[in-house]
C-alpha atoms as a PDB file:
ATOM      1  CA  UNK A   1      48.464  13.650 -14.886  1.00  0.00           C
ATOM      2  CA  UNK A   2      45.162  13.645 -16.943  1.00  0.00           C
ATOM      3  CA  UNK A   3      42.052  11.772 -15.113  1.00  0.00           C
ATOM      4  CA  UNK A   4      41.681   8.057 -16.013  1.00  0.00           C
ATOM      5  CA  UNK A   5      39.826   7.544 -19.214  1.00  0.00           C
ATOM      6  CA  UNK A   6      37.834   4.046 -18.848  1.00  0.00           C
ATOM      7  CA  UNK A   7      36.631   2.118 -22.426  1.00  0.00           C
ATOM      8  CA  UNK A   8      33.794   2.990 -23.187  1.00  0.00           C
ATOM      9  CA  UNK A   9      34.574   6.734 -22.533  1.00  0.00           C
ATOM     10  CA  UNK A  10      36.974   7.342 -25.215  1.00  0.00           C
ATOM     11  CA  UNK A  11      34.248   9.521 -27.085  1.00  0.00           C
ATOM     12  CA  UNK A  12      35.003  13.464 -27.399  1.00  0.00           C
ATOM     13  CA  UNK A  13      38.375  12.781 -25.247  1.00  0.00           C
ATOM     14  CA  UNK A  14      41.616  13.617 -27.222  1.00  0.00           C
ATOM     15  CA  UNK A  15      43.023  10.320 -27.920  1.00  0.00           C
ATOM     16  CA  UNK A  16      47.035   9.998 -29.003  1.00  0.00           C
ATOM     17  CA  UNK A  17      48.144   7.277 -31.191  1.00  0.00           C
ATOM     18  CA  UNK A  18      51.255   6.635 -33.319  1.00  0.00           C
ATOM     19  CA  UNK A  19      50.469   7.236 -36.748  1.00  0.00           C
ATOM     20  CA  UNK A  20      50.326   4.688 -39.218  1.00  0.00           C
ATOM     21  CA  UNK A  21      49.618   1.294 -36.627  1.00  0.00           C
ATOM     22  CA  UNK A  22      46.907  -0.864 -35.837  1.00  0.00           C
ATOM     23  CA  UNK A  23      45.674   1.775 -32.595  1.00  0.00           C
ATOM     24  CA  UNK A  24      45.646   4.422 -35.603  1.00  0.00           C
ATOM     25  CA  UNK A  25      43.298   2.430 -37.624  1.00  0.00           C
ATOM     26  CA  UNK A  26      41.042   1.412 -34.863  1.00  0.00           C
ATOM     27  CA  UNK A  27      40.699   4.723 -33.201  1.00  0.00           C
ATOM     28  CA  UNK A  28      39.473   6.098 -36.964  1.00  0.00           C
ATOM     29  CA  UNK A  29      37.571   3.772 -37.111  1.00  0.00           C
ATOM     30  CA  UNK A  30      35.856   4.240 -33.391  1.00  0.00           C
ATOM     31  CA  UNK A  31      35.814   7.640 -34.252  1.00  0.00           C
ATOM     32  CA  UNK A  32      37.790   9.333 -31.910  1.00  0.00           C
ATOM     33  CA  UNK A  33      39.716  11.598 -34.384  1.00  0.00           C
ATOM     34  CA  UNK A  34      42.838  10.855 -32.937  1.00  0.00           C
ATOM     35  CA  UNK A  35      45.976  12.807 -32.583  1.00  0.00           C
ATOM     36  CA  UNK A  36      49.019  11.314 -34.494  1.00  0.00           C
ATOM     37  CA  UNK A  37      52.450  10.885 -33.658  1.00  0.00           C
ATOM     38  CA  UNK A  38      55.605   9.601 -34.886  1.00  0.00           C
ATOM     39  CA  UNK A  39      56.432   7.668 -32.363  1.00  0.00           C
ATOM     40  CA  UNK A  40      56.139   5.550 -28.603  1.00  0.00           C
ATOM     41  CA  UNK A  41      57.237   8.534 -26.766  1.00  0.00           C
ATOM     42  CA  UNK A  42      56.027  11.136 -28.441  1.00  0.00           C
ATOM     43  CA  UNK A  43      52.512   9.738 -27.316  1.00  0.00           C
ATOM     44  CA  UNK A  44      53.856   8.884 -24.141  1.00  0.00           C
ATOM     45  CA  UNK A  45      54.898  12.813 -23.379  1.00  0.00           C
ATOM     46  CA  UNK A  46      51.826  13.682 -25.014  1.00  0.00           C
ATOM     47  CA  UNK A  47      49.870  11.827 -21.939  1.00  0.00           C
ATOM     48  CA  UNK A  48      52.507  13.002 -19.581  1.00  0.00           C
ATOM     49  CA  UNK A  49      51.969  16.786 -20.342  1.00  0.00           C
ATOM     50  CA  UNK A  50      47.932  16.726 -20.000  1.00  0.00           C
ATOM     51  CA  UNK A  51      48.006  17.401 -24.159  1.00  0.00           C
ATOM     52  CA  UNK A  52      45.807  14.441 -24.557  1.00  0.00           C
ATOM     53  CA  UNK A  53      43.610  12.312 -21.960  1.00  0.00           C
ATOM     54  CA  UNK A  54      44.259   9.003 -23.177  1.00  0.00           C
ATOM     55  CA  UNK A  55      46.731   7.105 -25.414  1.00  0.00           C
ATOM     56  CA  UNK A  56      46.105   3.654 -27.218  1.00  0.00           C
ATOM     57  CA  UNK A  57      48.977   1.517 -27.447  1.00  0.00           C
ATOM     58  CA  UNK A  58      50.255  -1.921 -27.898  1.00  0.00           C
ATOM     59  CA  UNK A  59      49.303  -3.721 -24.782  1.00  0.00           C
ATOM     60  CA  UNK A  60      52.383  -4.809 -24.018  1.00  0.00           C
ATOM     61  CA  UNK A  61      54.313  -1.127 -24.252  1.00  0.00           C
ATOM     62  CA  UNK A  62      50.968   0.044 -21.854  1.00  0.00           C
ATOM     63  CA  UNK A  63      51.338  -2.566 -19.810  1.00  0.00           C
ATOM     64  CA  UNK A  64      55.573  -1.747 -19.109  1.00  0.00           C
ATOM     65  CA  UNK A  65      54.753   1.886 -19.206  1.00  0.00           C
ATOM     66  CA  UNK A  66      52.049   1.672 -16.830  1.00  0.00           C
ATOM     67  CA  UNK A  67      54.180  -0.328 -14.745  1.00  0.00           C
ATOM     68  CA  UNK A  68      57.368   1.815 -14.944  1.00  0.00           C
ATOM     69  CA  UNK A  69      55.535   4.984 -14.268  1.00  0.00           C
ATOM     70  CA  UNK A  70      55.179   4.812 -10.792  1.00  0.00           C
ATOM     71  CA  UNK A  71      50.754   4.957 -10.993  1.00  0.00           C
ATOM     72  CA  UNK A  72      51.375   8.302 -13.175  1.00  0.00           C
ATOM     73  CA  UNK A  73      50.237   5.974 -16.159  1.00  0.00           C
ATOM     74  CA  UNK A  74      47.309   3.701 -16.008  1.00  0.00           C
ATOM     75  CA  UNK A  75      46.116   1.032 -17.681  1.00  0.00           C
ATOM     76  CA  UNK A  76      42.538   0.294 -18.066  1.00  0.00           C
ATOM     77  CA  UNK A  77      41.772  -2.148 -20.774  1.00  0.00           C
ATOM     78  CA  UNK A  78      43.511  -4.595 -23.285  1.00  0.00           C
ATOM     79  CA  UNK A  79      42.434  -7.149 -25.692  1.00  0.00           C
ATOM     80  CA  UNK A  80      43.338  -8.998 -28.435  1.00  0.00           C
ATOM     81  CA  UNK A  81      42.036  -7.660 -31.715  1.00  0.00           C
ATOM     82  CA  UNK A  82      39.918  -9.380 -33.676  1.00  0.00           C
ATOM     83  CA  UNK A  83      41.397  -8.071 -37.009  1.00  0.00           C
ATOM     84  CA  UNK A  84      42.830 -11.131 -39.140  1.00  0.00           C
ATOM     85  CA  UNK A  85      46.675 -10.742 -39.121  1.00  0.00           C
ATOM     86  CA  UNK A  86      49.316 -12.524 -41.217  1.00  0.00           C
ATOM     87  CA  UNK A  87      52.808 -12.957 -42.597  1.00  0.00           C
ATOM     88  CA  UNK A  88      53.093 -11.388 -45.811  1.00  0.00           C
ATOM     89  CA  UNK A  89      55.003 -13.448 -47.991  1.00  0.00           C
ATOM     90  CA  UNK A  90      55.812 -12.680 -51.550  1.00  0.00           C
ATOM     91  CA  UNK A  91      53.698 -14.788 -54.650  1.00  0.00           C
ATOM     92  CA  UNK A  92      56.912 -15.496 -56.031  1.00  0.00           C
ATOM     93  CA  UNK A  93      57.941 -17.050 -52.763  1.00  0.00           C
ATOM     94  CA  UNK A  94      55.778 -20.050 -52.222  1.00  0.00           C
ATOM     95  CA  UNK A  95      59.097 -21.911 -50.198  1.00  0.00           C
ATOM     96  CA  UNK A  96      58.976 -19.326 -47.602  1.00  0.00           C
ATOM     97  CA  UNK A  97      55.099 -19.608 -47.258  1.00  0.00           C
ATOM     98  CA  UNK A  98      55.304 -23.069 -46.782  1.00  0.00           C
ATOM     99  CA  UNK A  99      57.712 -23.193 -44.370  1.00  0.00           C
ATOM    100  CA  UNK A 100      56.224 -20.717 -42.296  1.00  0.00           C
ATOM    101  CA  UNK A 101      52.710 -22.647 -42.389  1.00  0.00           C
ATOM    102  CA  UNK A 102      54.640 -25.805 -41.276  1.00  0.00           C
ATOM    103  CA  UNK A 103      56.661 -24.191 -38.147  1.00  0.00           C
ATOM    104  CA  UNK A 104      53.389 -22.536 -37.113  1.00  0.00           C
ATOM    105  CA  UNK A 105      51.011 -25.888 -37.298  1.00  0.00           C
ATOM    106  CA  UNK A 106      54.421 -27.827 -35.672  1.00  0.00           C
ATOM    107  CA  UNK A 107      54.014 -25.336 -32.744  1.00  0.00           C
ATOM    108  CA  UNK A 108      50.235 -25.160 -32.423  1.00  0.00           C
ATOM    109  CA  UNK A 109      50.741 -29.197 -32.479  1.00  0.00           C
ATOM    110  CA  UNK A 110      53.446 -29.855 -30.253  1.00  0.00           C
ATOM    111  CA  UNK A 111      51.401 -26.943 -27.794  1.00  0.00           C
ATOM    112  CA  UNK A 112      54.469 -24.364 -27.251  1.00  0.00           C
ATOM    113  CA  UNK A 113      51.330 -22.082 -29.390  1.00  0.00           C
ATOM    114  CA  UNK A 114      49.885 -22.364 -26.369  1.00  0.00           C
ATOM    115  CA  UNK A 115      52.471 -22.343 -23.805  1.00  0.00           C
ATOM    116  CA  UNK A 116      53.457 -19.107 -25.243  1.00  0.00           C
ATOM    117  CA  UNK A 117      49.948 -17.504 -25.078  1.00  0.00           C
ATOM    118  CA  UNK A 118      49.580 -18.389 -21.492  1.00  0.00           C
ATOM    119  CA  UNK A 119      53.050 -16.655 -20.936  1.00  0.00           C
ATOM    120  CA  UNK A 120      52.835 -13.456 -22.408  1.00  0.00           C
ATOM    121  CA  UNK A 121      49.103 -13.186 -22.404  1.00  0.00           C
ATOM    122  CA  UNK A 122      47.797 -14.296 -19.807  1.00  0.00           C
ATOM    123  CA  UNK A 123      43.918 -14.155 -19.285  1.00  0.00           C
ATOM    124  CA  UNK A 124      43.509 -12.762 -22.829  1.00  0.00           C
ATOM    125  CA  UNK A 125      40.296 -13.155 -24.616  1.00  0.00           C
ATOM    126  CA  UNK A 126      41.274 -14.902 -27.818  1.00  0.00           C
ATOM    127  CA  UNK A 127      38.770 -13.917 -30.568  1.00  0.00           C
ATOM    128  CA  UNK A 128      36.606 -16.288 -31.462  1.00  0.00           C
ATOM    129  CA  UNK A 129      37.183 -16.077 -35.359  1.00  0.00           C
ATOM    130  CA  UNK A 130      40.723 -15.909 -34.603  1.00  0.00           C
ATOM    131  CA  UNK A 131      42.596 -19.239 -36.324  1.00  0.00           C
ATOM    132  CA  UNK A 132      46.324 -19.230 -36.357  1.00  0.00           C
ATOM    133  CA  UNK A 133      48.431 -21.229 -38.349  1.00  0.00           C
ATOM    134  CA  UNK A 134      47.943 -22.504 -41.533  1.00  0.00           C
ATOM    135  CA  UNK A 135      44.038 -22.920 -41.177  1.00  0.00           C
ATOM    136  CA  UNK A 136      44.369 -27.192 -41.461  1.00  0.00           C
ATOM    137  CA  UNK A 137      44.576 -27.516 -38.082  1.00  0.00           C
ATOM    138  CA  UNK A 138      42.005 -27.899 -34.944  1.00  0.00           C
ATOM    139  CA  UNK A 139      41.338 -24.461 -32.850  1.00  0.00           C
ATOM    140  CA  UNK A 140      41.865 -24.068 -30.292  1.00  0.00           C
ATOM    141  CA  UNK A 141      45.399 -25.307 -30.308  1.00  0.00           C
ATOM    142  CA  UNK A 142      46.335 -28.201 -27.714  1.00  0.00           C
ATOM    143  CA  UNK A 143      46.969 -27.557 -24.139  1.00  0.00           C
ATOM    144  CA  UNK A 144      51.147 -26.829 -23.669  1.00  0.00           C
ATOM    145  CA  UNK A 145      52.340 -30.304 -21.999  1.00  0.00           C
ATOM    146  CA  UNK A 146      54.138 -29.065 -18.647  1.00  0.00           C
ATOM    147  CA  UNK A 147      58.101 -29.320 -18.957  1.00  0.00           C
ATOM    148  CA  UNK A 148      60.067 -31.427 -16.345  1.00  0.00           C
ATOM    149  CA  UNK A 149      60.301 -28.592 -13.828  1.00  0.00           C
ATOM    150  CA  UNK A 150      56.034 -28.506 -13.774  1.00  0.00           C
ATOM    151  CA  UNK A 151      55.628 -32.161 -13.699  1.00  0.00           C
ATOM    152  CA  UNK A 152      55.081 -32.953 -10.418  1.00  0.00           C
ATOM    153  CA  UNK A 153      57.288 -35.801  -9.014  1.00  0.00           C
ATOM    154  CA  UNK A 154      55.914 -39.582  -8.374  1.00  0.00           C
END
C-alpha cells in the first residue's frame, strides 16, 4: 500500500480521480494534474496497486472504503465543499422548481434539514456561504426537535 498522503501534501503526488466529478474539477483546479478514471474502482485499484499515492473521492465512498479495507485504505481529510450546488430544473418547468423550493424550506423548517446533517455528517464544517433551500429562509436551519425515543421521560 502507498504511504499516507496528508492535505496539504497532495502537491507533485499522483492523485486519481474519476473523470468528469466534482474531485476532478477541484484537483485541476489545486493543480495536481490528476489521473482520470472511469470509474469508483478503477481509482480504487489504482490506490491498491501503488499506481497512484492518493485518491480523492466522495467522502462518503472514502469513508466505507476506508472502513472496509481492513487499514489498507486511509482516510485523512473530508469536508464539505464550498462550491454552490443545486437542482437543475428546466425554464420551462417552473411547477417542479417550486415544489422543490417548498419541500426543501418545509424540511429546513420543520428541522429534519438538520436532523439529517447531524446523521450522515456528523462534525462537518458547513461552509459559511453555504444557504440551502430556497434562499427565503433563516441559516442556519433550526435545531432537529428530538423524536419520542430521544425525549427523555418525565
Amino acid at each position: 500500500m502507498p504511504p499516507r498522503v496528508v492535505r496539504g501534501q497532495l502537491k507533485g503526488k499522483r492523485v486519481v480521480v474519476v473523470q468528469g466529478t466534482v474531485q476532478d474539477d477541484y484537483a485541476t483546479k489545486q493543480g495536481l494534474n490528476p489521473v482520470r478514471v472511469p470509474d469508483y474502482n478503477g481509482a480504487l485499484n489504482q490506490l491498491k496497486t501503488g499506481t497512484s499515492q492518493a485518491w480523492i473521492s466522495p467522502a462518503e465512498i472514502g469513508e466505507s472504503t476506508a472502513k472496509d479495507s481492513g487499514g489498507k485504505v486511509k482516510l485523512v481529510a473530508k469536508r464539505l465543499s464550498p462550491e454552490p450546488m443545486a437542482f437543475a430544473v428546466a425554464k420551462d418547468n417552473p411547477d417542479l422548481l417550486k415544489a422543490l423550493n417548498k419541500g426543501l424550506d418545509q424540511v429546513i423548517e420543520d428541522g429534519t434539514w438538520t436532523k439529517l446533517q447531524e446523521k450522515y455528517f456528523p462534525g462537518r464544517e458547513v461552509p459559511e456561504a453555504f444557504e440551502p433551500g430556497s434562499g427565503n429562509l433563516d441559516y442556519p436551519p433550526v435545531k432537529a426537535s428530538p423524536t419520542a425515543s430521544e425525549t427523555p421521560a418525565s
